[in-house]
C-alpha atoms as a PDB file:
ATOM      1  CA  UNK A   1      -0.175  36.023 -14.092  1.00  0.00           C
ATOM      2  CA  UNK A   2       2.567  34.124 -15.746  1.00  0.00           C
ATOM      3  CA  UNK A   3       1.904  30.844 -17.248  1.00  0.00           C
ATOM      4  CA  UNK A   4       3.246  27.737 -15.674  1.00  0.00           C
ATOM      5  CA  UNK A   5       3.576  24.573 -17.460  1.00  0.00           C
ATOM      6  CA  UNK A   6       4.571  21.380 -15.005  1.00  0.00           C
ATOM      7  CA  UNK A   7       4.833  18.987 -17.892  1.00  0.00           C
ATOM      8  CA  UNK A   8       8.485  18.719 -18.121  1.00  0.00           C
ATOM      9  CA  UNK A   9       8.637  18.831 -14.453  1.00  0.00           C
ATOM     10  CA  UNK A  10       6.581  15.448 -14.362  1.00  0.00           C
ATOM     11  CA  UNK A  11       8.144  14.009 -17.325  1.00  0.00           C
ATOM     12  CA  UNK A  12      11.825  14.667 -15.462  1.00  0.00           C
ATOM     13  CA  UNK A  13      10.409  12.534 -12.427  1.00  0.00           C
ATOM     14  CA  UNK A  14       9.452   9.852 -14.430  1.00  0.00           C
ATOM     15  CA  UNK A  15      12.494   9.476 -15.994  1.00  0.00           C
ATOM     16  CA  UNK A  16      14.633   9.742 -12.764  1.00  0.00           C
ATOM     17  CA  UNK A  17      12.780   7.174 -11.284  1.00  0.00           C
ATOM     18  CA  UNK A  18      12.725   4.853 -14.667  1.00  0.00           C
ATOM     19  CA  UNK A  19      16.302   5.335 -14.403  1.00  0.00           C
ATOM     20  CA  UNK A  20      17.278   4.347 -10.914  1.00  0.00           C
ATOM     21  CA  UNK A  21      15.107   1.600 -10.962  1.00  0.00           C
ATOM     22  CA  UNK A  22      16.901   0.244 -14.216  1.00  0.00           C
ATOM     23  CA  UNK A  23      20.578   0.740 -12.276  1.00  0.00           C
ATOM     24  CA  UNK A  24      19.440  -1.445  -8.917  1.00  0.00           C
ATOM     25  CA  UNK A  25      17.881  -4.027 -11.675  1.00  0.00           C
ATOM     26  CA  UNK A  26      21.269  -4.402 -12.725  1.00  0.00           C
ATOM     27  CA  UNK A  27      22.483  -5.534  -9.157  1.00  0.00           C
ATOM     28  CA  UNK A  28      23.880  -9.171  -9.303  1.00  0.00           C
ATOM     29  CA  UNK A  29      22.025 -10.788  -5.708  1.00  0.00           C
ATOM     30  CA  UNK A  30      18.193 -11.171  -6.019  1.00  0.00           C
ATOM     31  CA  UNK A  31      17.965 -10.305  -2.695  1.00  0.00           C
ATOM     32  CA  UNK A  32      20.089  -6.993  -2.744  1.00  0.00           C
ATOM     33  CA  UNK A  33      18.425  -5.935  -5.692  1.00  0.00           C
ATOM     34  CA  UNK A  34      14.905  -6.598  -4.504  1.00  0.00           C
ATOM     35  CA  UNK A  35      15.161  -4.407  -1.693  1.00  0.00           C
ATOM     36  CA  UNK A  36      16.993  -1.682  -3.090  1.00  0.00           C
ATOM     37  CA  UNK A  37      13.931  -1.326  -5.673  1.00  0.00           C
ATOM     38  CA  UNK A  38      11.923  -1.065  -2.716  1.00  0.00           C
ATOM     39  CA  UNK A  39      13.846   0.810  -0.673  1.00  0.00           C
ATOM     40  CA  UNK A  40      14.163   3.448  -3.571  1.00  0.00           C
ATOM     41  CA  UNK A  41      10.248   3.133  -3.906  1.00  0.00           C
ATOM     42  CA  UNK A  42       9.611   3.405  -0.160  1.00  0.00           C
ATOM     43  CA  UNK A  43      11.886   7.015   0.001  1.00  0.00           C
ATOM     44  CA  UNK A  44       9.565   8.282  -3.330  1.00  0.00           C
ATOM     45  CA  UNK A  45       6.658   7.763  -1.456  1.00  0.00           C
ATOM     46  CA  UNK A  46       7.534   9.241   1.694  1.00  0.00           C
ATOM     47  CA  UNK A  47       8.688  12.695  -0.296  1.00  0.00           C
ATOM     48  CA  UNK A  48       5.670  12.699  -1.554  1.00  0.00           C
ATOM     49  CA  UNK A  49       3.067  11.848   0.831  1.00  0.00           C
ATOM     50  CA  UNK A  50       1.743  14.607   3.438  1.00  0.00           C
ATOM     51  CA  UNK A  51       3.758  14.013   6.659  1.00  0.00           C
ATOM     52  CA  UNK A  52       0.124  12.682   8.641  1.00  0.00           C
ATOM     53  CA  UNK A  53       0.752   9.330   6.675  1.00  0.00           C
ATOM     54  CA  UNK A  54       4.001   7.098   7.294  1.00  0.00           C
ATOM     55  CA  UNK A  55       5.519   4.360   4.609  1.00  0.00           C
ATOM     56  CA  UNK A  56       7.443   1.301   5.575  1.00  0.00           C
ATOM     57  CA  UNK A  57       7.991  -2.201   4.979  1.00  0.00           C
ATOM     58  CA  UNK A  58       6.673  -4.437   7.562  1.00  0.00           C
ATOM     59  CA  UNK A  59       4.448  -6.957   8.900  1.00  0.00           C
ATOM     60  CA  UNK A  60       0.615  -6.386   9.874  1.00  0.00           C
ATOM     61  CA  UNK A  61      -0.951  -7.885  12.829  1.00  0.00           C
ATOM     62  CA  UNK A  62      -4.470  -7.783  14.886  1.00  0.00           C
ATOM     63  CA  UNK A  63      -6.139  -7.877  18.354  1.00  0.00           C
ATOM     64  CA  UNK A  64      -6.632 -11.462  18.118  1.00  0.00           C
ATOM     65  CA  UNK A  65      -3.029 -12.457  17.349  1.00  0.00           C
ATOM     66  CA  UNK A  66      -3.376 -13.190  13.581  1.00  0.00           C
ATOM     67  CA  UNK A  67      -0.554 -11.330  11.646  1.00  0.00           C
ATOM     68  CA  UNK A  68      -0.385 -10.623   7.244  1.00  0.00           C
ATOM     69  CA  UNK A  69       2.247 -12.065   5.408  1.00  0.00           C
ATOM     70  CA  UNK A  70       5.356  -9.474   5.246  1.00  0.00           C
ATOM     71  CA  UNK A  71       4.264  -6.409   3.110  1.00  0.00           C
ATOM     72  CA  UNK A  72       6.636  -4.396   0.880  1.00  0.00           C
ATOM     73  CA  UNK A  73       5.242  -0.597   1.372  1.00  0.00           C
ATOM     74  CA  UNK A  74       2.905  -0.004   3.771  1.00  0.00           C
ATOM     75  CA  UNK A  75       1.020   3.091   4.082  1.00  0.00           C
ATOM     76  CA  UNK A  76       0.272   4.007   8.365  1.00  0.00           C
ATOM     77  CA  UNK A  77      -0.911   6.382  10.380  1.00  0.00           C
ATOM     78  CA  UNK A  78       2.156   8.013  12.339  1.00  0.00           C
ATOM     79  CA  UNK A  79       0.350  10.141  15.021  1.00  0.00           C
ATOM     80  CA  UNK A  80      -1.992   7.788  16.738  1.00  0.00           C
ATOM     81  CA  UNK A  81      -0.436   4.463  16.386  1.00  0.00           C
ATOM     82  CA  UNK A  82       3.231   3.515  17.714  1.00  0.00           C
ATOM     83  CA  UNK A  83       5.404   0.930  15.442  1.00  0.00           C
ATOM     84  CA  UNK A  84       7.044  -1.821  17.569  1.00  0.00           C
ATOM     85  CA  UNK A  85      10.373  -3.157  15.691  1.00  0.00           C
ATOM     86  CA  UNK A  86      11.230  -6.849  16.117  1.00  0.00           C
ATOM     87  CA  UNK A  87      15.179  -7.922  16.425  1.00  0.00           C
ATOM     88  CA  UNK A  88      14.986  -8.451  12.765  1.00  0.00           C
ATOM     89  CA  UNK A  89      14.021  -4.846  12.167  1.00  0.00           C
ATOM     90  CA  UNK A  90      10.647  -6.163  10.963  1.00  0.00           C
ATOM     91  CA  UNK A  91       8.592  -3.165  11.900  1.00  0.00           C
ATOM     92  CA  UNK A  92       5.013  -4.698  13.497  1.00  0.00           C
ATOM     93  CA  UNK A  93       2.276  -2.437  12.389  1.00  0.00           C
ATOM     94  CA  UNK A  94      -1.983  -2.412  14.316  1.00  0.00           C
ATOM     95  CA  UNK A  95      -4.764  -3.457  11.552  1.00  0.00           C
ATOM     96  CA  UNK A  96      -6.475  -0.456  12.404  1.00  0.00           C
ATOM     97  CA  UNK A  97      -3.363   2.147  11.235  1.00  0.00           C
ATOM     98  CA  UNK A  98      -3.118   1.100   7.724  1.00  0.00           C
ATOM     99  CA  UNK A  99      -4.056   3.126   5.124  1.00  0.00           C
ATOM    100  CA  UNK A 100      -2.679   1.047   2.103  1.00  0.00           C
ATOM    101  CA  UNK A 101      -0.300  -1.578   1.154  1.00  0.00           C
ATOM    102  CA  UNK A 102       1.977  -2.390  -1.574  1.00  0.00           C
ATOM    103  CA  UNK A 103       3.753  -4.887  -3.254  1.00  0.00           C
ATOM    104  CA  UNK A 104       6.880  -3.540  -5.722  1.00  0.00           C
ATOM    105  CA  UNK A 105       8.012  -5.754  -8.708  1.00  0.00           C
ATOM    106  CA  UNK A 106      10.167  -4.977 -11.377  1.00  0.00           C
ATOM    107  CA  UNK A 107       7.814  -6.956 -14.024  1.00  0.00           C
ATOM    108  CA  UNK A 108       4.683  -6.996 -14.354  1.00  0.00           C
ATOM    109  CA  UNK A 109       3.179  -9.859 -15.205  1.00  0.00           C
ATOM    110  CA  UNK A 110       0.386 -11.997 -14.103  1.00  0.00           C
ATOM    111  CA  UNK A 111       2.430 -14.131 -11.568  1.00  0.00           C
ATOM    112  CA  UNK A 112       3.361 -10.837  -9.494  1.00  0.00           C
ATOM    113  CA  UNK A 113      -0.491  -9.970  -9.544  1.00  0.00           C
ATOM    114  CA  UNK A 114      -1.137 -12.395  -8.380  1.00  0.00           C
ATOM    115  CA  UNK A 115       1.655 -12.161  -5.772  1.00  0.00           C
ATOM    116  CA  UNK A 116      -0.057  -8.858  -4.884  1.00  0.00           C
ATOM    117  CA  UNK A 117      -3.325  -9.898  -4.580  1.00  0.00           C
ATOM    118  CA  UNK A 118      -2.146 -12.395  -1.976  1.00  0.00           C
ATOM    119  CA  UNK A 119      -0.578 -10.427  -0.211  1.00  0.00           C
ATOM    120  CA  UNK A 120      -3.188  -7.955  -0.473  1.00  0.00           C
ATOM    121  CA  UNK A 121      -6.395 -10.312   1.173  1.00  0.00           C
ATOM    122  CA  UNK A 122      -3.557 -11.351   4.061  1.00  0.00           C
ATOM    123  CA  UNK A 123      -3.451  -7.679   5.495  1.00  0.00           C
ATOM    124  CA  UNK A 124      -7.632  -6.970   4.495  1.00  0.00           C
ATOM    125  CA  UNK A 125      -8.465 -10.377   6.373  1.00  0.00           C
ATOM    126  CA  UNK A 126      -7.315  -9.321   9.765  1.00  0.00           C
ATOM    127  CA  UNK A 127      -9.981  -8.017  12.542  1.00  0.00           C
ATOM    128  CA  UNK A 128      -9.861  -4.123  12.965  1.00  0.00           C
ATOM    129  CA  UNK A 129     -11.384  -2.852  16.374  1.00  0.00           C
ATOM    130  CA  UNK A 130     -13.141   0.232  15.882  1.00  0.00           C
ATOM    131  CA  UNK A 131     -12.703   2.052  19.660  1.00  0.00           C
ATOM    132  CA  UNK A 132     -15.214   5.481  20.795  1.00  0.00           C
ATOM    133  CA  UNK A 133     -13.205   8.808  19.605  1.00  0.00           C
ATOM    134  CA  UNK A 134     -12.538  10.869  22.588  1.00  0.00           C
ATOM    135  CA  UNK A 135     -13.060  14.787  21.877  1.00  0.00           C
ATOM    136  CA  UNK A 136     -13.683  18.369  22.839  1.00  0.00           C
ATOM    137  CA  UNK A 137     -17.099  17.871  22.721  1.00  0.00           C
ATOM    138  CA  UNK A 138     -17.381  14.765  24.400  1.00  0.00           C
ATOM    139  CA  UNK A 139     -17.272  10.862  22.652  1.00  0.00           C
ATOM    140  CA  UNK A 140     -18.474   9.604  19.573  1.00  0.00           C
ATOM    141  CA  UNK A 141     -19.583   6.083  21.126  1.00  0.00           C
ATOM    142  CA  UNK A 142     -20.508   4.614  17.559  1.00  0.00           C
ATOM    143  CA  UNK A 143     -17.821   6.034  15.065  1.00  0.00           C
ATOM    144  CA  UNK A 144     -18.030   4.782  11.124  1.00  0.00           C
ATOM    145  CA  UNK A 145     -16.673   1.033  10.238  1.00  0.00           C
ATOM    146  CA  UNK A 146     -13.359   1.091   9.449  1.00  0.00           C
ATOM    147  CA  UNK A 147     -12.602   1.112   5.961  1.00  0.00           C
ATOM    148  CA  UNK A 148     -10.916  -1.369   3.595  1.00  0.00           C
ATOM    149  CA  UNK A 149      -6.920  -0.650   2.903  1.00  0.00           C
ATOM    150  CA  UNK A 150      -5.967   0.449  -0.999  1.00  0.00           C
ATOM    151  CA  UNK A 151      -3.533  -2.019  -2.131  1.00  0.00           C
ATOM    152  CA  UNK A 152      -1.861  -2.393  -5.195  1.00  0.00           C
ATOM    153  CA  UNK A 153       1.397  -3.363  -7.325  1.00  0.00           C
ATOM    154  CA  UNK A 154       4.424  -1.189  -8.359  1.00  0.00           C
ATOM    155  CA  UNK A 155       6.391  -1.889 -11.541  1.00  0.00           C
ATOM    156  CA  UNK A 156       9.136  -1.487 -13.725  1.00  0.00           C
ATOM    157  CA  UNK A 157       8.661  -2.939 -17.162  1.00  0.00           C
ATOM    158  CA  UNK A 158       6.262  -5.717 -18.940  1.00  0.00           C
ATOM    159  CA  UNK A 159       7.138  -8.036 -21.567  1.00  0.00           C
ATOM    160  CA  UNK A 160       3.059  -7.637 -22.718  1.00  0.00           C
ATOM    161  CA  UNK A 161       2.570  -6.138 -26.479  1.00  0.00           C
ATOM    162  CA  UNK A 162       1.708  -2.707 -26.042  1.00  0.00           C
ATOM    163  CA  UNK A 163      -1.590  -2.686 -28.049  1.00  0.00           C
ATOM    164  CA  UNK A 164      -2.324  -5.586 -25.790  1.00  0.00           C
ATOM    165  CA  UNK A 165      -1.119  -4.514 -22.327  1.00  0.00           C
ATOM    166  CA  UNK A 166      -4.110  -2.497 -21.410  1.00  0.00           C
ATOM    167  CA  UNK A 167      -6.265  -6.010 -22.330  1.00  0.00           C
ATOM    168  CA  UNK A 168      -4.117  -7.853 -20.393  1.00  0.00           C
ATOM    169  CA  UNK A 169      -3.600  -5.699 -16.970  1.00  0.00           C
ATOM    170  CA  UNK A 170      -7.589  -5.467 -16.842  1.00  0.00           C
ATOM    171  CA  UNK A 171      -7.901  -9.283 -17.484  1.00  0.00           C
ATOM    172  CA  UNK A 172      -5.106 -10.128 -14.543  1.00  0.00           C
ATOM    173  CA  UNK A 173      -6.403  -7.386 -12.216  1.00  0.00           C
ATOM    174  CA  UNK A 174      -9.977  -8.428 -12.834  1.00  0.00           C
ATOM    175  CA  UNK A 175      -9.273 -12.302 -11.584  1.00  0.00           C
ATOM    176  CA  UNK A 176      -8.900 -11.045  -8.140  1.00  0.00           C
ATOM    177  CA  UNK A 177     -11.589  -9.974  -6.079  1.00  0.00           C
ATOM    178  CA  UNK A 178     -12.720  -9.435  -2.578  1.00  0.00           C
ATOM    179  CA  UNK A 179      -9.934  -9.307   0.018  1.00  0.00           C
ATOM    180  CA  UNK A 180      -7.166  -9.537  -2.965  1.00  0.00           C
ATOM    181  CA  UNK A 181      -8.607  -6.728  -5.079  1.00  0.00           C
ATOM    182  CA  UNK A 182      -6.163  -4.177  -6.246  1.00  0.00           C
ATOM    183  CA  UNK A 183      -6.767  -1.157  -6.327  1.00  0.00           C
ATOM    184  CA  UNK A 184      -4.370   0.544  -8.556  1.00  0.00           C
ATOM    185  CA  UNK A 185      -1.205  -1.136 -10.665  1.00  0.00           C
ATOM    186  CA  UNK A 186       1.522   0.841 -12.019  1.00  0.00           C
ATOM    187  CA  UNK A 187       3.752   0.323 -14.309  1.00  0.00           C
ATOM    188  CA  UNK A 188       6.294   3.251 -15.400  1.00  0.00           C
ATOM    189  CA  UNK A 189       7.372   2.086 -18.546  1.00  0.00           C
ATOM    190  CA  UNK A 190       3.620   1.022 -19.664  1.00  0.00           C
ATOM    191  CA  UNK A 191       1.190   2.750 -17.914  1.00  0.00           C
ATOM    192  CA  UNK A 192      -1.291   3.086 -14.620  1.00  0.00           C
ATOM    193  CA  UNK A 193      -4.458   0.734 -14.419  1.00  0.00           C
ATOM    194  CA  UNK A 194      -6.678   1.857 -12.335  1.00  0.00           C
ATOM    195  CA  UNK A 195      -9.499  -0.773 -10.430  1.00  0.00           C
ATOM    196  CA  UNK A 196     -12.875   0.313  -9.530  1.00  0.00           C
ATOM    197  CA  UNK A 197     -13.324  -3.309  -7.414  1.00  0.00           C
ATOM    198  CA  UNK A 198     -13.506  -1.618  -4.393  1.00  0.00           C
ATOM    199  CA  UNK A 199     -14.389   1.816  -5.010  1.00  0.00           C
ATOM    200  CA  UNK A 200     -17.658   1.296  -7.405  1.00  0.00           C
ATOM    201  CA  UNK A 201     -15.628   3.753  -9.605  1.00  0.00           C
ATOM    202  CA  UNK A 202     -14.961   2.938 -13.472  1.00  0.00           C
ATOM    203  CA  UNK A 203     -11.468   1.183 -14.030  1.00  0.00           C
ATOM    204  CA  UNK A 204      -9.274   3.334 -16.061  1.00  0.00           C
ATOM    205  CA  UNK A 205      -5.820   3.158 -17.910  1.00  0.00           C
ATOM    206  CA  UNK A 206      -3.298   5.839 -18.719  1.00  0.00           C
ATOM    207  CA  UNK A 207      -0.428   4.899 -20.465  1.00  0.00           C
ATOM    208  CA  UNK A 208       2.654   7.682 -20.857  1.00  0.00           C
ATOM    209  CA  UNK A 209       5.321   9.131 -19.325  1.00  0.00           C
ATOM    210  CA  UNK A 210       3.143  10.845 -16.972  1.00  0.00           C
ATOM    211  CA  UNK A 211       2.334   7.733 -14.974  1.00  0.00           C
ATOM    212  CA  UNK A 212       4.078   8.212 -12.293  1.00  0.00           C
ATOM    213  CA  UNK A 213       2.537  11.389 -11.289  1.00  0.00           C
ATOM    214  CA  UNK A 214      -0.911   9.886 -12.290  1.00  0.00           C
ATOM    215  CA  UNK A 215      -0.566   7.345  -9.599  1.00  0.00           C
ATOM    216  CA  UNK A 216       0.645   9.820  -7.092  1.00  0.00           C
ATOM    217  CA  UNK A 217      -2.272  12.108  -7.900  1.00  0.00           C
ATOM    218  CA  UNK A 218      -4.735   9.364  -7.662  1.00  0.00           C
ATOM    219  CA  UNK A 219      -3.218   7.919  -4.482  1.00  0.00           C
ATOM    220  CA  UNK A 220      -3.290  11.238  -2.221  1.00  0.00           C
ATOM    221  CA  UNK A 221      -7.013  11.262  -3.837  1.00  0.00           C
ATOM    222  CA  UNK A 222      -7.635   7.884  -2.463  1.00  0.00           C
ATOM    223  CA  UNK A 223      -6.441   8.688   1.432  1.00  0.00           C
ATOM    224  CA  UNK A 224      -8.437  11.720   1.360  1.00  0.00           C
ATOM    225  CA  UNK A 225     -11.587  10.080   1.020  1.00  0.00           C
ATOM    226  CA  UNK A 226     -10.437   7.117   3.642  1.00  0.00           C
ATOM    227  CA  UNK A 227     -10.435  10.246   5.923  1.00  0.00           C
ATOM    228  CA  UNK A 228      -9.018   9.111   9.279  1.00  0.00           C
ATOM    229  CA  UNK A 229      -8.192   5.654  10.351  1.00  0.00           C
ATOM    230  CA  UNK A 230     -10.245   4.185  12.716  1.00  0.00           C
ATOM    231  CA  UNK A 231      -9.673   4.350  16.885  1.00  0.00           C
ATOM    232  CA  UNK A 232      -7.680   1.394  17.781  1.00  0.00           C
ATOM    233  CA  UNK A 233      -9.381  -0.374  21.103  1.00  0.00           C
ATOM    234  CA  UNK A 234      -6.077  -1.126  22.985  1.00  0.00           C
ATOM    235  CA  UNK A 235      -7.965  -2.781  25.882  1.00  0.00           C
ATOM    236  CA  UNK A 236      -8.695  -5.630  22.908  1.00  0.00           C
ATOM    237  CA  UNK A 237      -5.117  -6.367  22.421  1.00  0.00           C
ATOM    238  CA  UNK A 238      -4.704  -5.798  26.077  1.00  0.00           C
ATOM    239  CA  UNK A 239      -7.352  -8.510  26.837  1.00  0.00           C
ATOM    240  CA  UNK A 240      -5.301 -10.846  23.939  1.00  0.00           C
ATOM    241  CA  UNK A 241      -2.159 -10.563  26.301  1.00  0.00           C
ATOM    242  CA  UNK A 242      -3.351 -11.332  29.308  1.00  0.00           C
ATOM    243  CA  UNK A 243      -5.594 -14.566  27.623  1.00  0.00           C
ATOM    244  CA  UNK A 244      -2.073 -15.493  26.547  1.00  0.00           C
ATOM    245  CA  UNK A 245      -0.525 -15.586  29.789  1.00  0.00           C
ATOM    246  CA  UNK A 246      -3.479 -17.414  30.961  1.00  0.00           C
ATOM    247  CA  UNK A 247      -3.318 -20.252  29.117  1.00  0.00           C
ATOM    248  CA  UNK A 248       0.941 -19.599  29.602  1.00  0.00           C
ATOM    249  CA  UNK A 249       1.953 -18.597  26.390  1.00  0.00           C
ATOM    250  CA  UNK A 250       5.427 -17.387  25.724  1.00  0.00           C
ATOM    251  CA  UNK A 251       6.649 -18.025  29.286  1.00  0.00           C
END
């Protein structure tokens, strides 16, 4: 059997992405350069994520007309749950098809975890229905609670110390809790920080030019264990229309 080493492989990843990153950074509008970083993000995550998940930037809403602020990356199921776009391209995403969510910042810092965290508990706050699963052998009348979405920060560079940076990603991370938890924070040019907040796991830190993959690893690791997202009860967001026109909303 011949050996097969995929270290340079992952290294050469890292570094593309480092790079590209670093040339939309350069772009003169905030607002240009902002999305291009996560537009470039958003296309590296959906070449590397099996084709039953979906990633796209969006808005999150719920059966009882509550919606999350707007959300950078989101992670959806694609097979069971239909996207509507608003005329601003927004894409309107169902509670019950997210998987995770993501913010992407060039800097890491504690501002943009907190940012993240935000943004985080506005998406984990909404109501999920939790509908009976339809199969072969009949229904499954009482299927398992739905679960609570990863979510997490993706970054560029950080303007910590490097003997301090672990300290201080653990310490920002750590202020955030409940609905704002993050699960996982990367940071190519300093390392991935893992939270065990939500998972009852121990919180680990890998610094290197191996991050990247790390992340990628521990992600697809992540959404296995979710398993499947949860059956969306569409006669609950039917029953939130027709209240609406009741009471003669949006005519």
């Amino acid at each position: 059997m011949t050996a097969f080493d995929l270290t340079e492989s992952i290294h050469g990843i890292h570094r593309r992405l480092v790079a590209l990153l670093k040339e939309r950074r350069q772009l003169p509008h905030p607002t240009i350069k902002g999305d291009e970083g996560e537009l470039l993000w958003l296309k590296v995550l959906a070449e590397h994520l099996p084709r039953r998940y979906a990633v796209r930037y969006g808005i999150v809403i719920d059966s009882r007309g509550a919606r999350s602020d707007a959300i950078d990356l989101i992670v959806y199921d694609p097979q069971y749950t239909p996207v509507f776009l608003a005329q601003d391209e927004h894409a309107y995403i169902f509670a019950e098809a997210v998987y995770a969510v993501f913010e992407v910042k060039y800097e890491l810092d504690a501002g943009n975890v907190k940012y993240a965290a935000a943004k985080a508990a506005s998406v984990r706050q909404l109501h999920r229905t939790n509908g009976p699963i339809a199969h072969a052998g009949g229904v499954i009348a009482d299927p398992r609670p739905p679960f609570v979405p990863l979510a997490g920060l993706l970054t560029l560079s950080h303007s910590w110390a490097e003997k301090s940076l672990e300290s201080q990603v653990r310490e920002k991370v750590g202020a955030h809790s409940g609905p704002g938890a993050l699960d996982m924070v990367l940071c190519l040019e300093g390392g991935l920080y893992e939270s065990g907040l939500t998972t009852k796991e121990p919180d680990t830190f890998e610094a290197g030019p191996t991050s990247f993959v790390l992340f990628l690893y521990s992600l697809l690791h992540r959404l296995q264990r979710l398993g499947t997202v949860p059956a969306i009860d569409w006669m609950a967001y039917r029953a939130h229309v027709r209240a609406l026109q009741r009471a003669g909303v949006g005519r």
